[in-house]
Protein backbone atom coordinates (compact mmCIF):
# COMPACT_ATOMS: atom_id res chain seq x y z
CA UNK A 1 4.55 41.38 22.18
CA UNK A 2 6.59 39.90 19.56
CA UNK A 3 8.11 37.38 21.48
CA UNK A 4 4.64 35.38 22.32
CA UNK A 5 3.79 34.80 18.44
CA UNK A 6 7.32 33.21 18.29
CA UNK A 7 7.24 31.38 21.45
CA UNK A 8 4.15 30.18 20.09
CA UNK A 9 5.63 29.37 16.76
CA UNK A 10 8.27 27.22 17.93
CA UNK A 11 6.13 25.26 20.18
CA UNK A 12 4.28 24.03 17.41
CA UNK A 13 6.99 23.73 15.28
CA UNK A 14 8.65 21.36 17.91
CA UNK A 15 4.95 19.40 18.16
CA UNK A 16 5.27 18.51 14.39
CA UNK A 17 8.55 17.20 14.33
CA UNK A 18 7.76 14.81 17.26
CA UNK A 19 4.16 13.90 16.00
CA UNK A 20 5.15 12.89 13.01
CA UNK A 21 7.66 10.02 13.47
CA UNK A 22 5.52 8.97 16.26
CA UNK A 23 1.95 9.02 13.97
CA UNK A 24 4.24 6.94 11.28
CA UNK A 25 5.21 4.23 13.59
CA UNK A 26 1.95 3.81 14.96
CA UNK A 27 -0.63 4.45 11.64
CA UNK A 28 2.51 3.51 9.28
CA UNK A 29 2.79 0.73 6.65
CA UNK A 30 1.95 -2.33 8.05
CA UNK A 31 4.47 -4.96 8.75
CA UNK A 32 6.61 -6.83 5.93
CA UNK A 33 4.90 -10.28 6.88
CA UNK A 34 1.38 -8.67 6.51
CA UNK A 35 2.09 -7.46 3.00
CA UNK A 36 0.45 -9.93 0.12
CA UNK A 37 1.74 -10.23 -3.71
CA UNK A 38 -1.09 -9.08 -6.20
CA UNK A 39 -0.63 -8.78 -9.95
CA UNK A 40 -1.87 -5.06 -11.07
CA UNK A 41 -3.57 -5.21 -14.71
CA UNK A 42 -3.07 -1.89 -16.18
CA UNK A 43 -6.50 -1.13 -17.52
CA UNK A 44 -5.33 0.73 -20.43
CA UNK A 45 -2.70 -1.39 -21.86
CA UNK A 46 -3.89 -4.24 -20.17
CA UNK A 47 0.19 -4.94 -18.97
CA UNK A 48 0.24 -6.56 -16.07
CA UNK A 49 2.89 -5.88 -12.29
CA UNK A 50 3.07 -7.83 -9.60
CA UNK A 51 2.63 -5.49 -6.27
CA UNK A 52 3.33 -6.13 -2.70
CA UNK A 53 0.19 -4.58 -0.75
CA UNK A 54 -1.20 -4.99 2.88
CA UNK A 55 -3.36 -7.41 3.82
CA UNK A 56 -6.09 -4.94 4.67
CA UNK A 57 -5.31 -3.15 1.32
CA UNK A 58 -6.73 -5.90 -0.83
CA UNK A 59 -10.45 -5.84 -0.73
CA UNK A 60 -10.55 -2.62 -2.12
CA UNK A 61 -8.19 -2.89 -4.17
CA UNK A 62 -9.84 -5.60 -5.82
CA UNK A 63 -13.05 -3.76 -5.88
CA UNK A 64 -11.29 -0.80 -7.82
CA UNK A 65 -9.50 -2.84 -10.21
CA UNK A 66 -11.41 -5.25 -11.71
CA UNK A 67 -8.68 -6.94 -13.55
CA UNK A 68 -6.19 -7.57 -10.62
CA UNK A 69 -5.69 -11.06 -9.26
CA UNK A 70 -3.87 -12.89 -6.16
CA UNK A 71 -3.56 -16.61 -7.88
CA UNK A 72 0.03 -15.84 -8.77
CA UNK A 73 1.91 -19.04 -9.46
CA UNK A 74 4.99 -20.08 -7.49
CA UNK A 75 8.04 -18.06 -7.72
CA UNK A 76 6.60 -14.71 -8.61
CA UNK A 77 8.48 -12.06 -7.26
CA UNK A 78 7.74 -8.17 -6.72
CA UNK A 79 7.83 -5.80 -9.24
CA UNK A 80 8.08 -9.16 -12.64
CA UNK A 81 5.36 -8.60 -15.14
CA UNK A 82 2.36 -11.09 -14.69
CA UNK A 83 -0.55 -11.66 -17.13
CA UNK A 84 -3.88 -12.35 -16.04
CA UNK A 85 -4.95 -16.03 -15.75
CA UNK A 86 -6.79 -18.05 -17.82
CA UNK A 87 -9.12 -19.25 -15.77
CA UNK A 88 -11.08 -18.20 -12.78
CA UNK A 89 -9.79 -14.57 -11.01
CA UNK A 90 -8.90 -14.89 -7.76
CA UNK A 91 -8.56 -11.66 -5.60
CA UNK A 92 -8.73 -12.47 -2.05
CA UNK A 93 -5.96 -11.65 1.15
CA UNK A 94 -4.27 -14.49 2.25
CA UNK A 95 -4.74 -15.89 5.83
């Protein structure tokens, strides 16, 4: 009788360890060429990061944080401190 609970046990066990690498690779982060630059205003010091996000990621991001932009100028790399622009803000994926 206590043989079946372990049986059991280890069955599962072994079920995790191979659903997880396989559920990363297929619901995962996306791709590196389908990541965007976005610069992250802190809303409470108002500091600004630049942020590599998905594609996908950005609408809502944008919707969340009201401050963030994607018109970064030329030669802005990941993780450099950005301030927010002076005129319009542009939050929008890229094609």
């Amino acid at each position: 009788m206590t043989k079946r609970p372990r049986v059991i046990g280890l069955a599962l066990a072994g079920t995790m360890l191979l659903a997880l690498p396989v559920s990363h690779h297929l619901w995962g982060a996306p791709p590196a060429g389908n990541k965007q630059l976005i610069c992250h205003v802190d809303e409470t010091t108002g500091t600004g990061k630049v942020l590599e996000i998905a594609k996908q990621a950005i609408p809502a991001h944008c919707a969340h944080h009201l401050r963030d932009f994607t018109n970064l100028p030329a030669g802005t790399v990941k993780g450099a401190a950005c301030t927010p622009p002076t005129g319009a803000r542009v939050c929008v994926a890229a094609p």
